[in-house]
Protein backbone atom coordinates (compact mmCIF):
# COMPACT_ATOMS: atom_id res chain seq x y z
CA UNK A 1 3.97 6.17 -24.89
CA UNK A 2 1.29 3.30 -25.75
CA UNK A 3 3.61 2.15 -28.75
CA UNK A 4 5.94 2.02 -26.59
CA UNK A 5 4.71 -0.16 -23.66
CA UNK A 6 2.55 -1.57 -26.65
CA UNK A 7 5.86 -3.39 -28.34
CA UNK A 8 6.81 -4.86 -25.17
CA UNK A 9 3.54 -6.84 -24.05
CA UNK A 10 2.66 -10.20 -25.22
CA UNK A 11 0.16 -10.03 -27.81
CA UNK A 12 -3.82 -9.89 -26.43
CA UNK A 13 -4.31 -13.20 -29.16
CA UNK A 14 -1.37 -15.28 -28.08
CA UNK A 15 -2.98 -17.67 -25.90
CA UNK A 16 -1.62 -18.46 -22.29
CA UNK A 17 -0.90 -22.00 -20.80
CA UNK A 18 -3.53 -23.69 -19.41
CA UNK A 19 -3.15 -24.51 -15.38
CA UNK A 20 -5.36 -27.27 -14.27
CA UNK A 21 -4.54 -26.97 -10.12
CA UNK A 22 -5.08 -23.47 -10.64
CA UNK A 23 -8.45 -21.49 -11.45
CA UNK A 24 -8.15 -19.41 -14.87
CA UNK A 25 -8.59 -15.35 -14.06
CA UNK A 26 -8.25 -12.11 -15.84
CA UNK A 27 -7.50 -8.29 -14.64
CA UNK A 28 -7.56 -5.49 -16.62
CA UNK A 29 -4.63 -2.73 -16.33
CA UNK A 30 -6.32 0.21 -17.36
CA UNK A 31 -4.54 3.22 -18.54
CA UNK A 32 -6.19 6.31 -19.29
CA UNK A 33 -4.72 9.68 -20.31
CA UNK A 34 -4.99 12.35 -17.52
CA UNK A 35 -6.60 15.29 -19.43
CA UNK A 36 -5.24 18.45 -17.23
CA UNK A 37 -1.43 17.27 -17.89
CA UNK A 38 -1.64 14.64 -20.67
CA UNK A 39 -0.09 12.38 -18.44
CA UNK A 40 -0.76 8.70 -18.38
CA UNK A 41 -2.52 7.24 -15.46
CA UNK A 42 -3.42 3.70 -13.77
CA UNK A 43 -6.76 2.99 -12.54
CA UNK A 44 -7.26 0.80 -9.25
CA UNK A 45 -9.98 -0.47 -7.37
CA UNK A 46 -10.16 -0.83 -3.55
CA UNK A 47 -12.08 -3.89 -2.85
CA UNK A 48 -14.98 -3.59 -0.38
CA UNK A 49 -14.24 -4.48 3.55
CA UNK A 50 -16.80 -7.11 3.23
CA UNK A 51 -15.46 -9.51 0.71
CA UNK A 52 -14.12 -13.21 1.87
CA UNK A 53 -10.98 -12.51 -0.07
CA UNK A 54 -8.70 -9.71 0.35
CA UNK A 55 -10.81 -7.41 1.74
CA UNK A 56 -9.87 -3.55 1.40
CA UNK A 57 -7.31 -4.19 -1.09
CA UNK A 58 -6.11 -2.47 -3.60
CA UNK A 59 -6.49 -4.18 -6.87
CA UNK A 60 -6.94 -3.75 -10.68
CA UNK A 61 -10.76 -4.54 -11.78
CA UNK A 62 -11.13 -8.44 -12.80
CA UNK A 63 -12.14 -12.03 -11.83
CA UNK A 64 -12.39 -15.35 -13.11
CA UNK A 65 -12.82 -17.37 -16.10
CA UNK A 66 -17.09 -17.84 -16.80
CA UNK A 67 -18.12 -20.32 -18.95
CA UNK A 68 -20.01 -17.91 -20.91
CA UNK A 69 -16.51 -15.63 -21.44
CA UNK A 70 -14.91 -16.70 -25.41
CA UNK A 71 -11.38 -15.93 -23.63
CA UNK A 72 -9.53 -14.48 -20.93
CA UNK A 73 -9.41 -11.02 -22.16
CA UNK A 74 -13.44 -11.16 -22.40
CA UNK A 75 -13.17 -12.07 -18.79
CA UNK A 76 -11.01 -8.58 -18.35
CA UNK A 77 -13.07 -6.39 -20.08
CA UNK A 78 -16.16 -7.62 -18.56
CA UNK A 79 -15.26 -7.65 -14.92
CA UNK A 80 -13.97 -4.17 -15.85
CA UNK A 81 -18.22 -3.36 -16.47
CA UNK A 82 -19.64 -5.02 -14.11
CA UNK A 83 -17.05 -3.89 -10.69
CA UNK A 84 -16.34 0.03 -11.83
CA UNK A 85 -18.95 0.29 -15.20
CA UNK A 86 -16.54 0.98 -17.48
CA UNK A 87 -18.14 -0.41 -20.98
CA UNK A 88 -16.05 -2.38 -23.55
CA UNK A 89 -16.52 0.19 -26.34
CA UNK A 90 -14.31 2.47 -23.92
CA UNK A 91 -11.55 -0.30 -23.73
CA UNK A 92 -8.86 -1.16 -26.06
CA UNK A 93 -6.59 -3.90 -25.24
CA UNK A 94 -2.74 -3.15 -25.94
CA UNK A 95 -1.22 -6.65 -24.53
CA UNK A 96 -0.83 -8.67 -21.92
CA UNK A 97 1.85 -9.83 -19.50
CA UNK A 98 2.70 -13.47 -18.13
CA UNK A 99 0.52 -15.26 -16.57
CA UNK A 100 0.88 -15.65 -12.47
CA UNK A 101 -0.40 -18.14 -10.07
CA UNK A 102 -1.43 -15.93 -6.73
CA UNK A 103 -1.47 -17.29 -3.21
CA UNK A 104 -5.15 -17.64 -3.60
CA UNK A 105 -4.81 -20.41 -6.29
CA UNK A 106 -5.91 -18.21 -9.35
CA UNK A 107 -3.68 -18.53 -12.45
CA UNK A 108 -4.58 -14.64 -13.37
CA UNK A 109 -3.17 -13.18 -16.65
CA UNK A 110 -3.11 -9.21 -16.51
CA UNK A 111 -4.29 -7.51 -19.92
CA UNK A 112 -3.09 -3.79 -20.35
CA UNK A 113 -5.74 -1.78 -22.19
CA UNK A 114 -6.31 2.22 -22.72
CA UNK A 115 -9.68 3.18 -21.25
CA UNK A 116 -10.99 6.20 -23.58
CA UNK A 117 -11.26 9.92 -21.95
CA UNK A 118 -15.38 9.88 -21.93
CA UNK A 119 -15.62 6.71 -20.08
CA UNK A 120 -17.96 6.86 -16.84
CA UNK A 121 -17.59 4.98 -12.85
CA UNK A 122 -20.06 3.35 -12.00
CA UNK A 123 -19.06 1.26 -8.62
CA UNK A 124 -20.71 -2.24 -7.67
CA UNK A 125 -20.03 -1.31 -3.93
CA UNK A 126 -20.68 -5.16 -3.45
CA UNK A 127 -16.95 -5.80 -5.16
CA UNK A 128 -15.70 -1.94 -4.84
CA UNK A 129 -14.96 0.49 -2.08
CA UNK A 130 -13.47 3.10 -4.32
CA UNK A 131 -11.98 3.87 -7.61
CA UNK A 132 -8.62 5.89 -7.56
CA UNK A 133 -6.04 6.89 -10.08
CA UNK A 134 -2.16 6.94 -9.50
CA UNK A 135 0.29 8.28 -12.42
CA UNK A 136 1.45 5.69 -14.38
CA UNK A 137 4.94 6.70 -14.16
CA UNK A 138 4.61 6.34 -10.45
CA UNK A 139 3.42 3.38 -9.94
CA UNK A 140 6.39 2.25 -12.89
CA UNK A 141 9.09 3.31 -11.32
CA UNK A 142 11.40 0.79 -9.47
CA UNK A 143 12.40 2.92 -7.21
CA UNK A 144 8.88 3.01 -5.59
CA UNK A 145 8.62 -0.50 -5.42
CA UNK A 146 10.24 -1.29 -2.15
CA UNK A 147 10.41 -5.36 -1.71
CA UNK A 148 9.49 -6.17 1.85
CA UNK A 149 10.13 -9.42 3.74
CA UNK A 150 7.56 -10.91 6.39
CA UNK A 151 7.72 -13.56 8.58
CA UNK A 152 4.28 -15.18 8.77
CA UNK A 153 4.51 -18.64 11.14
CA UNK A 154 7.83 -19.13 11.05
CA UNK A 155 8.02 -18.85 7.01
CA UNK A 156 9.82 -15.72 4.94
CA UNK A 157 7.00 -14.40 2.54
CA UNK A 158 9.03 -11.60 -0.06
CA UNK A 159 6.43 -9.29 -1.78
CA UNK A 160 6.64 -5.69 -2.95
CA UNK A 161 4.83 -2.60 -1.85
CA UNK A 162 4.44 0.34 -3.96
CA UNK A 163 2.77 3.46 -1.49
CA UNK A 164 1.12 5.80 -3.33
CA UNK A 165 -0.48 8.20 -1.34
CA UNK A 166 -2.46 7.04 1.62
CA UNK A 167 -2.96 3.65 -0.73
CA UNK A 168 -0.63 0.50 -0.28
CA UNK A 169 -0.84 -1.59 -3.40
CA UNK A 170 1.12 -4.94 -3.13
CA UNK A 171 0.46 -8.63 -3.52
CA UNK A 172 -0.62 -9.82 -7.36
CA UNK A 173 -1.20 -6.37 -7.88
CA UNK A 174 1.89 -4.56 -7.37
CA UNK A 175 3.99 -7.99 -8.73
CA UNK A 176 2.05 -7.08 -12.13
CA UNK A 177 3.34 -3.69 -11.88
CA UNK A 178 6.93 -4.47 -11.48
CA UNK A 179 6.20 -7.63 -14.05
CA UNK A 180 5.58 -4.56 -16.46
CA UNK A 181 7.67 -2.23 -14.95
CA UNK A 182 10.98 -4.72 -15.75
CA UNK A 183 9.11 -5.31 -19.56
CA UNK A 184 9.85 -1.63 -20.10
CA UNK A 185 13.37 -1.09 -18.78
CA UNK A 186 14.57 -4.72 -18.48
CA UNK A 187 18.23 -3.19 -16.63
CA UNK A 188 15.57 -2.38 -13.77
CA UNK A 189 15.47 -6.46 -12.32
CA UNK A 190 16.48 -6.66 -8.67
């Protein structure tokens, strides 16, 4: 299955366009292999209630651009250690998708990387409420991404919603998800 969502991700090397209104950032989609069923899973973060910026949401580990990162998939990888501990020897980097520009003027580019079986949590509960998994066919699936439209001062905002559980991942997060979601069956685009 990695091949396969392998061959339809940008290459991690092939450099993204540089956005000078916009702040550089990087998440990580991390897939790791579920080892009851063998199925493949997606690991998201709930941010802590605390946080200026989209408090108690439900996002992929990440952040921005450091001067001290060599590129934007450094800046994946080590967001990835420092918000949930997982350590870049337990990371391998498959692709990446488009870059987007998020309401919160970051230019983020999402990196898709296996996380390896005997990787360990470790939660900076200053960033992180909570670590959870959903299956990666789940989360996938058009069908469970429902597009909603809200009307915020007068203005139409359209965004999608994927409800997993208890868990309602949309905004930049679940807009990577269907990103990837149309990479892998292209016919899917609404």
């Amino acid at each position: 299955m990695i091949e396969n969502i392998q061959q339809h991700l940008i290459p991690v090397d092939q450099p993204g366009q540089k956005q000078v209104d916009f702040r550089c950032a990087a998440v990580l989609v991390p897939l790791v292999k579920n080892e009851q069923d063998g199925h493949w899973q997606v690991i998201f973060t709930r941010r802590a209630e605390h946080l200026k910026h989209h408090p108690g949401q439900i996002s992929f580990p990440g952040g921005g651009f450091e001067k001290q990162d060599r590129d934007l998939s450094h800046t994946a990888i080590r967001e990835t250690g420092e918000e949930i501990g997982i350590r870049p020897e337990h990371i391998q980097l498959i692709g990446r998708l488009p870059q987007q520009r998020t309401i919160s003027q970051y230019n983020v580019t999402p990196f898709v990387g296996t996380v390896a079986p005997e990787h360990q949590i470790s939660l900076d509960t200053n960033e992180v409420a909570e670590v959870f998994r959903a299956p990666f066919a789940f989360v996938t699936a058009p069908t469970n991404q429902e597009k909603v439209v809200e009307s915020i001062n007068g203005k139409d905002y359209s965004f999608y919603v994927i409800r997993y559980k208890h868990y309602n991942i949309w905004g930049a997060t679940a807009k990577i998800l269907v990103n990837l979601s149309r990479r892998l069956t292209p016919d899917s685009a609404q």
